[in-house]
PDB file of N, CA and C in Angstrom:
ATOM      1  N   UNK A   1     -98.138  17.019 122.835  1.00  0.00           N
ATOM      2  CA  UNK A   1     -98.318  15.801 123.601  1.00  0.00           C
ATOM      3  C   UNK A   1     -97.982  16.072 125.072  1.00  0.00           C
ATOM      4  N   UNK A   2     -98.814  15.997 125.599  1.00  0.00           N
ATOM      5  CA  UNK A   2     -98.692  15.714 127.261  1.00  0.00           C
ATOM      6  C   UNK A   2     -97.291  14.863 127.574  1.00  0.00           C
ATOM      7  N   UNK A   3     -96.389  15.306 128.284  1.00  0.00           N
ATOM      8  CA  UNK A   3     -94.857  14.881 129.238  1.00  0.00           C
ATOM      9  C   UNK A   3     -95.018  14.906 130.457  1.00  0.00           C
ATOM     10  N   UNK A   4     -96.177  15.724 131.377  1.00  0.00           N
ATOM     11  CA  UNK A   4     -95.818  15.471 132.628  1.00  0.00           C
ATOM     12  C   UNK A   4     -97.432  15.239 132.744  1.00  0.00           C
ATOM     13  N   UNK A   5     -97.613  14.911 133.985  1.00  0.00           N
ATOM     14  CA  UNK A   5     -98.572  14.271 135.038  1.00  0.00           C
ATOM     15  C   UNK A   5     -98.367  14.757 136.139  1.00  0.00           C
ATOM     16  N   UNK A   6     -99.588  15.336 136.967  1.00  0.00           N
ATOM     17  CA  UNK A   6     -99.556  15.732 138.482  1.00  0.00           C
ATOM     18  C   UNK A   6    -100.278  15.045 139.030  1.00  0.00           C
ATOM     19  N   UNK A   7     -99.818  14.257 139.893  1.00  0.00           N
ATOM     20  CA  UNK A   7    -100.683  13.170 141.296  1.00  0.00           C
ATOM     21  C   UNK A   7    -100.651  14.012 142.331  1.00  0.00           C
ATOM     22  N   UNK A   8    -101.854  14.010 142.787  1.00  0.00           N
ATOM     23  CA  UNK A   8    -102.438  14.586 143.815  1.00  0.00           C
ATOM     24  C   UNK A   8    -102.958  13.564 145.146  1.00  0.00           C
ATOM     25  N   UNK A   9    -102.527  13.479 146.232  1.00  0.00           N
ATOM     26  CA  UNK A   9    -102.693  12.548 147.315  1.00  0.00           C
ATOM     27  C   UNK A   9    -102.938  13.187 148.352  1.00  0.00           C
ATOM     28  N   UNK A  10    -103.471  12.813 149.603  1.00  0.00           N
ATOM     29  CA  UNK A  10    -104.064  13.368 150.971  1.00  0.00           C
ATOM     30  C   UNK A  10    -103.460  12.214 152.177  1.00  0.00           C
ATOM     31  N   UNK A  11    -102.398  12.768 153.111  1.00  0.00           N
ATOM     32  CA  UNK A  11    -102.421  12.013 153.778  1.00  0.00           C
ATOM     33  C   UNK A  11    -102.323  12.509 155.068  1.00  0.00           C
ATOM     34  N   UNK A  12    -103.305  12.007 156.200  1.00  0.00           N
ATOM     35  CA  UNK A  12    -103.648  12.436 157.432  1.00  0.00           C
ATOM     36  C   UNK A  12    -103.193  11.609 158.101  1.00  0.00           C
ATOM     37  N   UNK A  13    -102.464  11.701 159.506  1.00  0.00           N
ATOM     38  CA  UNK A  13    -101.583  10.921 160.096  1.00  0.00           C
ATOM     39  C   UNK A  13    -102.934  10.968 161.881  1.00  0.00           C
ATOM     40  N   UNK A  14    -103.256   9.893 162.018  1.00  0.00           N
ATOM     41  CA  UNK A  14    -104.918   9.170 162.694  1.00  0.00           C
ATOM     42  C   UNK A  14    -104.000   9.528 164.161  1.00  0.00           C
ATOM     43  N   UNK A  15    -105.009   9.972 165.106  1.00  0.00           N
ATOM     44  CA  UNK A  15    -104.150   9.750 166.610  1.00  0.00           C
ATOM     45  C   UNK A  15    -103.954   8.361 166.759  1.00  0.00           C
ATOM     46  N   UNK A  16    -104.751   6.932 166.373  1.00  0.00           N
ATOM     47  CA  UNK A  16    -104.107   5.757 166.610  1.00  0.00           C
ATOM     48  C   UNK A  16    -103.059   4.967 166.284  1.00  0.00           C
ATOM     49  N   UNK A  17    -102.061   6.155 165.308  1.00  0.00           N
ATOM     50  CA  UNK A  17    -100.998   5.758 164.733  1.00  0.00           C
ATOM     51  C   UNK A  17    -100.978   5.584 163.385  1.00  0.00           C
ATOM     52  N   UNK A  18    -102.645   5.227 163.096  1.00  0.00           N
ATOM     53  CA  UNK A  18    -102.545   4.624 161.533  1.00  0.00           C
ATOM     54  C   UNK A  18    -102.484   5.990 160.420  1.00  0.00           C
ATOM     55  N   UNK A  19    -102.351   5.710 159.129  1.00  0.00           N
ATOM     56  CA  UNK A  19    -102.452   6.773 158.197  1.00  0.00           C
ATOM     57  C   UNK A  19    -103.473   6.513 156.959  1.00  0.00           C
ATOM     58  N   UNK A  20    -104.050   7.764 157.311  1.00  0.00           N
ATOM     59  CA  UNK A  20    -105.557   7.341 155.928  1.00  0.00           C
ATOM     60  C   UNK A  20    -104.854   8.319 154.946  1.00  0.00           C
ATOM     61  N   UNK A  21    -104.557   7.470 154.003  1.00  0.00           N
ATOM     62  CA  UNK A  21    -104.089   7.716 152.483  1.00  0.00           C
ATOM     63  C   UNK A  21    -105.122   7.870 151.503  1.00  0.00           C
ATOM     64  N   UNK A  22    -104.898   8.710 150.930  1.00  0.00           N
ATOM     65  CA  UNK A  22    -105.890   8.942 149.448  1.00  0.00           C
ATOM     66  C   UNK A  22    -105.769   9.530 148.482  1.00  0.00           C
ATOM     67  N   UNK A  23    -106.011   9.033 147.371  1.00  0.00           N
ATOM     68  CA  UNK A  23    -105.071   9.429 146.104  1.00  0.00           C
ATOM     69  C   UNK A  23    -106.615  10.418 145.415  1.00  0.00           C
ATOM     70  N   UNK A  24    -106.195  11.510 145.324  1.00  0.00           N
ATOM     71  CA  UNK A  24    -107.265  12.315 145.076  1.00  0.00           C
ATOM     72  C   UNK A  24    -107.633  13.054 143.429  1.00  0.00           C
ATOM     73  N   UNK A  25    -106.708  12.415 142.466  1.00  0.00           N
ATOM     74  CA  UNK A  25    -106.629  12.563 141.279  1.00  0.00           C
ATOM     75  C   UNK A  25    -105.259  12.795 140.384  1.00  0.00           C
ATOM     76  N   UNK A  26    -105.003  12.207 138.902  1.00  0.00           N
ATOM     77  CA  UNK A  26    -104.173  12.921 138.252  1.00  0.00           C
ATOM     78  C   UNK A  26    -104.514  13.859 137.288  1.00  0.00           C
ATOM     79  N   UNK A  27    -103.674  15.426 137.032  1.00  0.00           N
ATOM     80  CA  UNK A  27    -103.938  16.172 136.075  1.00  0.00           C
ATOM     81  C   UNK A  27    -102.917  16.423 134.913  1.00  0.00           C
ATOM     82  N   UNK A  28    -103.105  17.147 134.212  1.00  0.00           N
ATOM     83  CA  UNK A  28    -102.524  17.726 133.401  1.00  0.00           C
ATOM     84  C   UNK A  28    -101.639  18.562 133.046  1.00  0.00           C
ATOM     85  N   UNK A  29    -102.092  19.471 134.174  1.00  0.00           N
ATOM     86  CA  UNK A  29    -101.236  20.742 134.610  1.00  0.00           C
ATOM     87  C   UNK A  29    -101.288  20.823 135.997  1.00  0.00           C
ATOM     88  N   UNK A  30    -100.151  21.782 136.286  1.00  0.00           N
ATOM     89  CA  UNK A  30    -100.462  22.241 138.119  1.00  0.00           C
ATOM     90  C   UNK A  30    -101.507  22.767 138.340  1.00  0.00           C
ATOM     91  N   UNK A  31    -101.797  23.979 137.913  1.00  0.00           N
ATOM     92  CA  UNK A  31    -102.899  24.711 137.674  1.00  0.00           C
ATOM     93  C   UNK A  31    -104.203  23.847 138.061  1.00  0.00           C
ATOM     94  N   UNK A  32    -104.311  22.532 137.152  1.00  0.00           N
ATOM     95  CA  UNK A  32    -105.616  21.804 137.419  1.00  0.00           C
ATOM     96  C   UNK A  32    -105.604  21.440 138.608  1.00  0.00           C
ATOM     97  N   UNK A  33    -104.209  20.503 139.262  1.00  0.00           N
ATOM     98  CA  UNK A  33    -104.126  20.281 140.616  1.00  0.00           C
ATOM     99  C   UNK A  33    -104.011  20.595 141.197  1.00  0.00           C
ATOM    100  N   UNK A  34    -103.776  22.355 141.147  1.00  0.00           N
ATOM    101  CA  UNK A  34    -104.114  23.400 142.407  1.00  0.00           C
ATOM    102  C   UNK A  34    -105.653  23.960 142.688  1.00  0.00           C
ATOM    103  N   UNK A  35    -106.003  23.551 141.729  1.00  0.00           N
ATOM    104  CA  UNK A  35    -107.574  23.847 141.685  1.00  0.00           C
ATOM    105  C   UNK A  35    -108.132  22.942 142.701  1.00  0.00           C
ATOM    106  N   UNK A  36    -108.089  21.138 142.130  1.00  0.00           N
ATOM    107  CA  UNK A  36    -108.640  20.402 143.011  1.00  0.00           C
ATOM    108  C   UNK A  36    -108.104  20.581 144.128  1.00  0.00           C
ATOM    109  N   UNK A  37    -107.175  20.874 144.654  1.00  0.00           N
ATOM    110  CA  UNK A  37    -106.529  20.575 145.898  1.00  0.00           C
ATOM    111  C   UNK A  37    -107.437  21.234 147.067  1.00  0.00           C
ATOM    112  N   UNK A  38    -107.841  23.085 146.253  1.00  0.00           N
ATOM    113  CA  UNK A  38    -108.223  24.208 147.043  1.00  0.00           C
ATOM    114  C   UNK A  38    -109.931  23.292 147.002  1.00  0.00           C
ATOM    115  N   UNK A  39    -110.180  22.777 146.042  1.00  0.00           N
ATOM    116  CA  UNK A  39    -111.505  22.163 146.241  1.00  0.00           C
ATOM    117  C   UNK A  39    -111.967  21.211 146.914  1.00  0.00           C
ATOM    118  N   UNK A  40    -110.758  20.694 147.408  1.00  0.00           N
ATOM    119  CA  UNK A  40    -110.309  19.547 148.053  1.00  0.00           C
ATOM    120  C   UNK A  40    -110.793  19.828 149.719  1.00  0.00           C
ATOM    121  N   UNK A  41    -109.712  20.776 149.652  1.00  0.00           N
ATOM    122  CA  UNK A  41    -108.849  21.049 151.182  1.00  0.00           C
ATOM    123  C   UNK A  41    -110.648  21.866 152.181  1.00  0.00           C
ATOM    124  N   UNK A  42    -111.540  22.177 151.536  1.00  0.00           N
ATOM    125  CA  UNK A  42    -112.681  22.281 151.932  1.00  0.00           C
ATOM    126  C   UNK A  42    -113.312  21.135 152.801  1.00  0.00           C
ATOM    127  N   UNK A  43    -113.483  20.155 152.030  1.00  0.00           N
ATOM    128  CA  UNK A  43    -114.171  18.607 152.502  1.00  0.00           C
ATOM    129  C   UNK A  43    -113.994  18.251 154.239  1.00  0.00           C
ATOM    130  N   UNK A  44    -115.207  17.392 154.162  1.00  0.00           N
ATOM    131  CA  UNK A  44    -114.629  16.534 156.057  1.00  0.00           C
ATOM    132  C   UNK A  44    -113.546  15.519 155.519  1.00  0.00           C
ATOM    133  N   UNK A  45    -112.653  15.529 156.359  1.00  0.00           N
ATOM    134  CA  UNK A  45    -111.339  14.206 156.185  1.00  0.00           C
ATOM    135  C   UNK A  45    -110.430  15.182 155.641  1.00  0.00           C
ATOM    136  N   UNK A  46    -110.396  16.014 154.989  1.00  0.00           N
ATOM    137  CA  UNK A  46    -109.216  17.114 154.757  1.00  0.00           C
ATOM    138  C   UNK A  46    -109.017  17.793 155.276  1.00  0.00           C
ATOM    139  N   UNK A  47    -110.380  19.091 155.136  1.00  0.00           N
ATOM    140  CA  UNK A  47    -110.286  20.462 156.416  1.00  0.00           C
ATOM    141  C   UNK A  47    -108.837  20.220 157.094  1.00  0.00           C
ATOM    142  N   UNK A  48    -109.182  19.191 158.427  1.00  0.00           N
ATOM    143  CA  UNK A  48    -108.316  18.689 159.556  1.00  0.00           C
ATOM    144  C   UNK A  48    -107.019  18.826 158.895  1.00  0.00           C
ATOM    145  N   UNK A  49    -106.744  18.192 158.222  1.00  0.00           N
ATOM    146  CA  UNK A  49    -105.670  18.197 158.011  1.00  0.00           C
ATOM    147  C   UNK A  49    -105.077  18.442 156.785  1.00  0.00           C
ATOM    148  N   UNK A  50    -104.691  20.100 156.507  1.00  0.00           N
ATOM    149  CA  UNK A  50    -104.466  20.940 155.454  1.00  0.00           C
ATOM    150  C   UNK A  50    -103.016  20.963 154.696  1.00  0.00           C
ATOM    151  N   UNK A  51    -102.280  20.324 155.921  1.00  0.00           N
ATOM    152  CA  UNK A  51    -100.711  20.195 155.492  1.00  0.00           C
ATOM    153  C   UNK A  51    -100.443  18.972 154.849  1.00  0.00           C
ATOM    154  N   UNK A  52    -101.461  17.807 154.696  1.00  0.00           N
ATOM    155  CA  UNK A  52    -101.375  16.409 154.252  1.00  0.00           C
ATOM    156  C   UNK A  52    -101.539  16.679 152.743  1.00  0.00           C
ATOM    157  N   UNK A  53    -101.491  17.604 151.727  1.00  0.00           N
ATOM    158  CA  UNK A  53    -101.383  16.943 150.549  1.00  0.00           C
ATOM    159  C   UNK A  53     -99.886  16.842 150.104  1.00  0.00           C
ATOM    160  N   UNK A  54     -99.701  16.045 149.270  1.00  0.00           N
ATOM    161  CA  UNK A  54     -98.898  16.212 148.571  1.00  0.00           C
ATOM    162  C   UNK A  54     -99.064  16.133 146.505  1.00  0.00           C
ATOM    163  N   UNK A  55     -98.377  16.519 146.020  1.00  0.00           N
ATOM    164  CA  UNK A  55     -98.223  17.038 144.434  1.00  0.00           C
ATOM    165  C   UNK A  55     -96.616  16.688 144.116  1.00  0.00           C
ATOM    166  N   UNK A  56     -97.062  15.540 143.376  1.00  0.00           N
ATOM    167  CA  UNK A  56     -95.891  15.178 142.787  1.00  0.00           C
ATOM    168  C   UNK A  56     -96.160  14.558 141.029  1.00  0.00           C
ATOM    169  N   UNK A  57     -95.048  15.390 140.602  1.00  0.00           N
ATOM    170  CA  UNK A  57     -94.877  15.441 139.099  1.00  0.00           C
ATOM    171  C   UNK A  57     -94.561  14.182 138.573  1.00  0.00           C
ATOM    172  N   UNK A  58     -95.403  13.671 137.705  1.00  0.00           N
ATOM    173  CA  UNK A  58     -94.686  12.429 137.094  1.00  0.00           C
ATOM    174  C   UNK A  58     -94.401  12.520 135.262  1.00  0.00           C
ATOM    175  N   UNK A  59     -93.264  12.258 135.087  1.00  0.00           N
ATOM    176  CA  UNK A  59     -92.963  12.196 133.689  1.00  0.00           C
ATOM    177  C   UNK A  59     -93.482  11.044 132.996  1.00  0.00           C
ATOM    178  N   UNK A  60     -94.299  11.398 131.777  1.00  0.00           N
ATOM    179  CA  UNK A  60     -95.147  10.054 131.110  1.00  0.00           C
ATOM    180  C   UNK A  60     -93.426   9.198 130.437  1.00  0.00           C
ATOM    181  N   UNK A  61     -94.287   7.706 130.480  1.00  0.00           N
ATOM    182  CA  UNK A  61     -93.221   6.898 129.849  1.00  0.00           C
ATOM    183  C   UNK A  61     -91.665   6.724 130.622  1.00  0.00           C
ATOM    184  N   UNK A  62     -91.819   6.947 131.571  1.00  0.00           N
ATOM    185  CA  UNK A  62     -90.621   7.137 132.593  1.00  0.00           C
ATOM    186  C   UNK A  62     -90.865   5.922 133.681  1.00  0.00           C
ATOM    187  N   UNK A  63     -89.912   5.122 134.597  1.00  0.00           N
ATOM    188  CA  UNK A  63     -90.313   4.855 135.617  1.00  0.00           C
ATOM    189  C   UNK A  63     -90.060   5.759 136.684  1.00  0.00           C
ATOM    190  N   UNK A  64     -90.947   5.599 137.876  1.00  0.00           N
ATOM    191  CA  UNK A  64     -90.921   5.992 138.926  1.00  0.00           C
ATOM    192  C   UNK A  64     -89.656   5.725 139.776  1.00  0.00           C
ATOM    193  N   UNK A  65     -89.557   4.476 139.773  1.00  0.00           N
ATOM    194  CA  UNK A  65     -89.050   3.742 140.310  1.00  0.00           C
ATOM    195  C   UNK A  65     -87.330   3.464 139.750  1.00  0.00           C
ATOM    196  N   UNK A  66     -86.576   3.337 140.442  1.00  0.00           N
ATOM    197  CA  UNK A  66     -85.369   2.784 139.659  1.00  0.00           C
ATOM    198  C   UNK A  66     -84.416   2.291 140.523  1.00  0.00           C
ATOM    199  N   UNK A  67     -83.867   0.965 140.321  1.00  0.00           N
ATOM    200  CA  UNK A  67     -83.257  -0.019 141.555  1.00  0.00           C
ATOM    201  C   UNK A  67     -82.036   0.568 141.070  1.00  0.00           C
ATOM    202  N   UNK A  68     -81.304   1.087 142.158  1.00  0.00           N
ATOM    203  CA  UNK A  68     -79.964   1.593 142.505  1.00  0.00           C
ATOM    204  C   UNK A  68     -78.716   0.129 142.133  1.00  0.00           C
ATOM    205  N   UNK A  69     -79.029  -0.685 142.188  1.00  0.00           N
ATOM    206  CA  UNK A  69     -78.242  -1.676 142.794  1.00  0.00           C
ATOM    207  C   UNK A  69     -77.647  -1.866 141.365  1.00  0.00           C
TER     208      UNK A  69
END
């Protein structure tokens, strides 16, 4: 059974301040999301900006999230 999840996101920081976000898939393995990434990082809107992905692991059945308080 699948336990983890890799989210794959693109984020380019705009000279007008703003930030174009984009969630560019979840996989299975790293492996898969190193694949898309390199397939990725080709495209117009990426090329530019090669240091904007990020890869973050998510554990199934887990929250993300968790209020400290």
């Amino acid at each position: 059974m699948i336990r983890e999840l890799y989210v794959l996101k693109h984020r380019n920081e705009l000279s007008d301040g703003f930030r174009d976000d984009k969630y560019i898939g979840v996989y299975t393995s790293e492996a898969l999301a190193q694949e898309a990434l390199e397939r990725t990082r080709q495209l117009p809107g990426f090329r530019d900006a090669p240091d904007g992905f990020s890869l973050r692991v998510m554990q199934m059945d887990e929250d993300a999230f968790s209020n400290p308080a």
